[in-house]
PDB file of N, CA and C in Angstrom:
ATOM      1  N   UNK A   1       0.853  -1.169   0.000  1.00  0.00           N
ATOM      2  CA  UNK A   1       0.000   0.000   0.000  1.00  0.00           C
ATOM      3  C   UNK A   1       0.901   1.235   0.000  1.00  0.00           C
ATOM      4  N   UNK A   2       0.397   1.891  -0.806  1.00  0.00           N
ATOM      5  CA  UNK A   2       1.571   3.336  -0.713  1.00  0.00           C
ATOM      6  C   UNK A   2       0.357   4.408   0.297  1.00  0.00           C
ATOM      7  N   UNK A   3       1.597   5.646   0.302  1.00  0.00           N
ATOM      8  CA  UNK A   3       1.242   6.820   0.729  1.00  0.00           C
ATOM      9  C   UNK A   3      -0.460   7.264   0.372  1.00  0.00           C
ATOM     10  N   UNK A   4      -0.974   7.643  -1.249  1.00  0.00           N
ATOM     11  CA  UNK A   4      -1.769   7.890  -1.220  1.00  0.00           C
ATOM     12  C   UNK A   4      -3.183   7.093  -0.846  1.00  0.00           C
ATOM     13  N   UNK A   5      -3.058   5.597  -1.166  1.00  0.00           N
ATOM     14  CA  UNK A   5      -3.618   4.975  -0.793  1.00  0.00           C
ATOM     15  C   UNK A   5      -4.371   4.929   0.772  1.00  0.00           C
ATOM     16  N   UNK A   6      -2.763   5.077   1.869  1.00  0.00           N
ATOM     17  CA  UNK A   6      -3.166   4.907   2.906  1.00  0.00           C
ATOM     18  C   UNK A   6      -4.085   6.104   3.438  1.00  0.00           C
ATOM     19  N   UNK A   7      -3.280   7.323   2.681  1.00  0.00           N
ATOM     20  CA  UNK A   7      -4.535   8.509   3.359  1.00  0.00           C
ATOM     21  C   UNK A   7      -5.521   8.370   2.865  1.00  0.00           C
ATOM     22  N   UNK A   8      -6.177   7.719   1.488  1.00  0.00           N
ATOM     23  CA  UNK A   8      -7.329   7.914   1.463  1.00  0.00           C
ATOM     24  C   UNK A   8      -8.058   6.654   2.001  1.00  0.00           C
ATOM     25  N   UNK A   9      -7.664   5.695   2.800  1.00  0.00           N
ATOM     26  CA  UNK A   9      -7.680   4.569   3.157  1.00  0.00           C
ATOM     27  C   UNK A   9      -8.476   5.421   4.778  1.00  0.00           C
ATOM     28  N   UNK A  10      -7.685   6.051   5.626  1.00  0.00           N
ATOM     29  CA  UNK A  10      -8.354   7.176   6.550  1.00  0.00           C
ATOM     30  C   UNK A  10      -8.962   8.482   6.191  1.00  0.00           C
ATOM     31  N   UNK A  11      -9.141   8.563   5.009  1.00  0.00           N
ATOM     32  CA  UNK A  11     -10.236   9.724   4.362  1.00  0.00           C
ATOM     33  C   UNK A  11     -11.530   9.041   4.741  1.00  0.00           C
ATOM     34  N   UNK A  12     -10.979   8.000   4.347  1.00  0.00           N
ATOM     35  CA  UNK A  12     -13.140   7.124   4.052  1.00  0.00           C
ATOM     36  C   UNK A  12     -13.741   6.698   5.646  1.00  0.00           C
ATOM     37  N   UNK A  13     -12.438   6.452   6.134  1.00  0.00           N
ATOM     38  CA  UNK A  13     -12.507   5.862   7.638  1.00  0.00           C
ATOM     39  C   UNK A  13     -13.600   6.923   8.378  1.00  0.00           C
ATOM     40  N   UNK A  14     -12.685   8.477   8.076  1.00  0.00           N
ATOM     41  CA  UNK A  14     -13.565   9.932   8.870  1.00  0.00           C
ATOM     42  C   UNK A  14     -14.554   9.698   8.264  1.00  0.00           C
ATOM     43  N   UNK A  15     -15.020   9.486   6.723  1.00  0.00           N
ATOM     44  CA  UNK A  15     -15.910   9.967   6.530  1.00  0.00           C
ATOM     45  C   UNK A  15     -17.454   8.854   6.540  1.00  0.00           C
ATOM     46  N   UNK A  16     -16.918   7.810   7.025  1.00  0.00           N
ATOM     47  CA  UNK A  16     -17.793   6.816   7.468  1.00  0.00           C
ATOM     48  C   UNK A  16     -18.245   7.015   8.938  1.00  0.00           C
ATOM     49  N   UNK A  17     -17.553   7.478   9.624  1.00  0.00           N
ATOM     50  CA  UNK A  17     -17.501   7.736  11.156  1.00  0.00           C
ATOM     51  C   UNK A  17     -18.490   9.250  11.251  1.00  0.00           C
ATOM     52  N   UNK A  18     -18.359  10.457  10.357  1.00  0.00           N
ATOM     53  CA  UNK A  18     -19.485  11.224  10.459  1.00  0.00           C
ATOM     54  C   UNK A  18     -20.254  11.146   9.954  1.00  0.00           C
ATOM     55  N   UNK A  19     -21.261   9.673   9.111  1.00  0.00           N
ATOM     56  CA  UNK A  19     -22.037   9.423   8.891  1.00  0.00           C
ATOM     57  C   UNK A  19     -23.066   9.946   7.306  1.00  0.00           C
ATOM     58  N   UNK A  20     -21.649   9.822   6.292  1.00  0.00           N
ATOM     59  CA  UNK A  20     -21.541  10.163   4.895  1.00  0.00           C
ATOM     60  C   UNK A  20     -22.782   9.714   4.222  1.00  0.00           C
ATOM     61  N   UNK A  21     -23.968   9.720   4.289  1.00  0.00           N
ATOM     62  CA  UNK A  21     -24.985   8.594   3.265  1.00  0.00           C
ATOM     63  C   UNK A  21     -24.166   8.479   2.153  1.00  0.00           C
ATOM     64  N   UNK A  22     -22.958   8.766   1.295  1.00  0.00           N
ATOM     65  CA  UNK A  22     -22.462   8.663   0.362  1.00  0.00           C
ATOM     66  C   UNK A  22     -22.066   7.332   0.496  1.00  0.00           C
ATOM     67  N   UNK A  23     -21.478   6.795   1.787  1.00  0.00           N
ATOM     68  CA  UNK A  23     -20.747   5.349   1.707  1.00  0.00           C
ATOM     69  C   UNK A  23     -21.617   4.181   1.901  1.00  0.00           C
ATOM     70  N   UNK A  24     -23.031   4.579   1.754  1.00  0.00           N
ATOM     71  CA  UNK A  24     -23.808   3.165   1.397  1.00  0.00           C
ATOM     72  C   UNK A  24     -24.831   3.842   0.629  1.00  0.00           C
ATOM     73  N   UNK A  25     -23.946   4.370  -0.868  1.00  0.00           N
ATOM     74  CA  UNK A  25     -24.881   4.522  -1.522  1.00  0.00           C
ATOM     75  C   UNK A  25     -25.282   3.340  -2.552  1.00  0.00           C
ATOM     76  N   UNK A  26     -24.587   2.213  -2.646  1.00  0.00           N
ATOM     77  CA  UNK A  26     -24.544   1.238  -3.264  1.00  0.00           C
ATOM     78  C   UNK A  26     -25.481   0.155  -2.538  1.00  0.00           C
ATOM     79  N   UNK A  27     -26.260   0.476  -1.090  1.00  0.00           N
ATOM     80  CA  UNK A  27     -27.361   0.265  -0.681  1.00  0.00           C
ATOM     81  C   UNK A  27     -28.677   0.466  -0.773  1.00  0.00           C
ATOM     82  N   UNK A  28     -28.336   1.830  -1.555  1.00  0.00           N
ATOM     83  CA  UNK A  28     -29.774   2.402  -1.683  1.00  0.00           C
ATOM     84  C   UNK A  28     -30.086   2.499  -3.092  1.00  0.00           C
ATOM     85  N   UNK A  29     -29.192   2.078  -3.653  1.00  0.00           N
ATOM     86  CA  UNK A  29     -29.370   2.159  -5.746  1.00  0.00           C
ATOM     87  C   UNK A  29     -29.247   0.700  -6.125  1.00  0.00           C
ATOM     88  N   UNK A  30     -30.168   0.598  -7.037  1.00  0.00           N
ATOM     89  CA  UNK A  30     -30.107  -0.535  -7.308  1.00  0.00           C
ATOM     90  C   UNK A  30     -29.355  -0.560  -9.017  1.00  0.00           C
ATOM     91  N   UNK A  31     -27.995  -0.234  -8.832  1.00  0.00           N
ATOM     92  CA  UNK A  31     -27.368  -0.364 -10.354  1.00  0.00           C
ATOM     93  C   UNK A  31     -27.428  -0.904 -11.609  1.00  0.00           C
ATOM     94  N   UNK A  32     -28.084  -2.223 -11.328  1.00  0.00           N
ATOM     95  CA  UNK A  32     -28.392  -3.449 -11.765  1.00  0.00           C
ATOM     96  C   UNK A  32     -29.405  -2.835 -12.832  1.00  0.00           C
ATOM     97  N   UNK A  33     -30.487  -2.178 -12.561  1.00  0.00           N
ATOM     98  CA  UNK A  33     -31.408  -1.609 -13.113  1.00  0.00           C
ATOM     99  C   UNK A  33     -31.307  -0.250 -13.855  1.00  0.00           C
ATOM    100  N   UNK A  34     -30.471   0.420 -13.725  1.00  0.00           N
ATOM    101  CA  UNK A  34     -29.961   1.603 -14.624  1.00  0.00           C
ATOM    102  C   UNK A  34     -28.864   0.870 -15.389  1.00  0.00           C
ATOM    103  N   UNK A  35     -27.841   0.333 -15.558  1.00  0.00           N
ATOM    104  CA  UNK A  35     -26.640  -0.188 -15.789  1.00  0.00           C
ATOM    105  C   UNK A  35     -26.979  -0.303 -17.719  1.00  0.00           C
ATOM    106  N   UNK A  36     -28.243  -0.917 -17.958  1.00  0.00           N
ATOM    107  CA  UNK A  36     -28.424  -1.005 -19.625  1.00  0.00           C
ATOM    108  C   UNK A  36     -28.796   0.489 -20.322  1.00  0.00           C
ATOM    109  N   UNK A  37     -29.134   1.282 -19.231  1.00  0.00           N
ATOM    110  CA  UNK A  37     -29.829   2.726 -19.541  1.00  0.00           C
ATOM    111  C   UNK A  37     -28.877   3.366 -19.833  1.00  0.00           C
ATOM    112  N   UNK A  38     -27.508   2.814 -18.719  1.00  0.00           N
ATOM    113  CA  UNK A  38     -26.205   4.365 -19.181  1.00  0.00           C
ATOM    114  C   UNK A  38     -24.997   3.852 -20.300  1.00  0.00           C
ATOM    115  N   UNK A  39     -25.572   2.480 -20.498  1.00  0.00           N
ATOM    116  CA  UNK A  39     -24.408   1.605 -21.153  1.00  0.00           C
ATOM    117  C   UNK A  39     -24.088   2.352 -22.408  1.00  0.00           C
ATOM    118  N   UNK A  40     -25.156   2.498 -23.409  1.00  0.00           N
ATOM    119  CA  UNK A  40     -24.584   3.254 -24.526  1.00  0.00           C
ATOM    120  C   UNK A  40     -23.779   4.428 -24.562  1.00  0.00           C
ATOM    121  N   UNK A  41     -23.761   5.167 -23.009  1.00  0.00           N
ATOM    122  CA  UNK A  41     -22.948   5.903 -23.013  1.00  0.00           C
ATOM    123  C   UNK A  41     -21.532   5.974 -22.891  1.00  0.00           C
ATOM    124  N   UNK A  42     -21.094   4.691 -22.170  1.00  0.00           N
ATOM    125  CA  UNK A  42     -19.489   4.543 -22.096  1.00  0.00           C
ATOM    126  C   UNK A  42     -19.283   3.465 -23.191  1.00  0.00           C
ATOM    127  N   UNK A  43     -17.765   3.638 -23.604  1.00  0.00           N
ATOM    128  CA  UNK A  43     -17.304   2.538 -24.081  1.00  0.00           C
ATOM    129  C   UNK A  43     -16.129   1.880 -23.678  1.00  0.00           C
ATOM    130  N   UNK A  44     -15.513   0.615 -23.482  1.00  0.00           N
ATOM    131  CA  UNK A  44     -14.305   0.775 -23.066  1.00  0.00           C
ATOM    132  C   UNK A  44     -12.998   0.592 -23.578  1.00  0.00           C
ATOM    133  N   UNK A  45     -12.605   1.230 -24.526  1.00  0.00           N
ATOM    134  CA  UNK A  45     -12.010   1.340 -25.190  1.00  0.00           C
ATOM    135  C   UNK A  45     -10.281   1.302 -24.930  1.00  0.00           C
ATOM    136  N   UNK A  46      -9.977   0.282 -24.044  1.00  0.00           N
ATOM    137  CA  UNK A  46      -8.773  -0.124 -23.711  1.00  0.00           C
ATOM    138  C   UNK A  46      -7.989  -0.358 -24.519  1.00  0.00           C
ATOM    139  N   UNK A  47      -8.000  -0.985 -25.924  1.00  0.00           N
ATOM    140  CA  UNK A  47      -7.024  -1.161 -27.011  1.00  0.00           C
ATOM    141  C   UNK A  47      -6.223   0.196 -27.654  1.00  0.00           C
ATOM    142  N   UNK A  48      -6.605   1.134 -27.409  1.00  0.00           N
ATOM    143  CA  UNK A  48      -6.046   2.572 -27.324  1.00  0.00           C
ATOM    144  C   UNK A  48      -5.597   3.317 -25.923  1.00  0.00           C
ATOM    145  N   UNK A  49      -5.308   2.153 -25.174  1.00  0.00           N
ATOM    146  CA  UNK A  49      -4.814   2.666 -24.111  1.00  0.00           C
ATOM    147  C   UNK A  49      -5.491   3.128 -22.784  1.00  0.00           C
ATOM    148  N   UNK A  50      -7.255   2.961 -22.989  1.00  0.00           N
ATOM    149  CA  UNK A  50      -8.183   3.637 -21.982  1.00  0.00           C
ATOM    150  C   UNK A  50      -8.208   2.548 -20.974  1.00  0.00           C
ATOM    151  N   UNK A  51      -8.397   3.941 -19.687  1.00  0.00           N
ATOM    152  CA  UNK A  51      -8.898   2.831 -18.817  1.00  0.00           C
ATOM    153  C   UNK A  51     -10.217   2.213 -18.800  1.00  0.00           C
ATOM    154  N   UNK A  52     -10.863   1.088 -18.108  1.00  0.00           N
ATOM    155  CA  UNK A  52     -11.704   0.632 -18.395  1.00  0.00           C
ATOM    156  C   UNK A  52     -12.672   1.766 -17.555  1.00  0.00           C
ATOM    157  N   UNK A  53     -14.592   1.280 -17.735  1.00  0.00           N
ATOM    158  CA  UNK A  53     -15.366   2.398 -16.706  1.00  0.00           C
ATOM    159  C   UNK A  53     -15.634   2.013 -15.605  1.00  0.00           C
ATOM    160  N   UNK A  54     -15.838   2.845 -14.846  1.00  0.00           N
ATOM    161  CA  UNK A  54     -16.031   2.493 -13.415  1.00  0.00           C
ATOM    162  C   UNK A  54     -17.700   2.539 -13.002  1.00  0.00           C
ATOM    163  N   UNK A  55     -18.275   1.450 -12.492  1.00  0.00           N
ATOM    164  CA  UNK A  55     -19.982   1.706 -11.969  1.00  0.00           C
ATOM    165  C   UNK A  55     -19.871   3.131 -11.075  1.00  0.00           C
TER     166      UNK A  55
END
């Protein structure tokens, strides 16, 4: 684990501890069900070097 890692490793820590609704937002969305809606919008076009997309 490097440097940046670890601070943001205790970024999420604080920000779970003051009670972020951001860190269970993957509780309250059901991705599964938008996921074909936003698909045409990304592509992942790694053979040119991209990174892949992130949910």
């Amino acid at each position: 684990m490097n440097l940046l890692q670890t601070g943001l490793s205790e970024l999420y820590k604080e920000i779970e501890i003051l009670g972020d609704p951001l860190t269970d937002i993957s509780d309250n969305i059901d991705f599964e069900r938008i996921r074909p809606i936003l698909s045409d919008l990304f592509s992942n076009d790694t053979e040119n070097g991209r990174r892949t997309n992130y949910d």
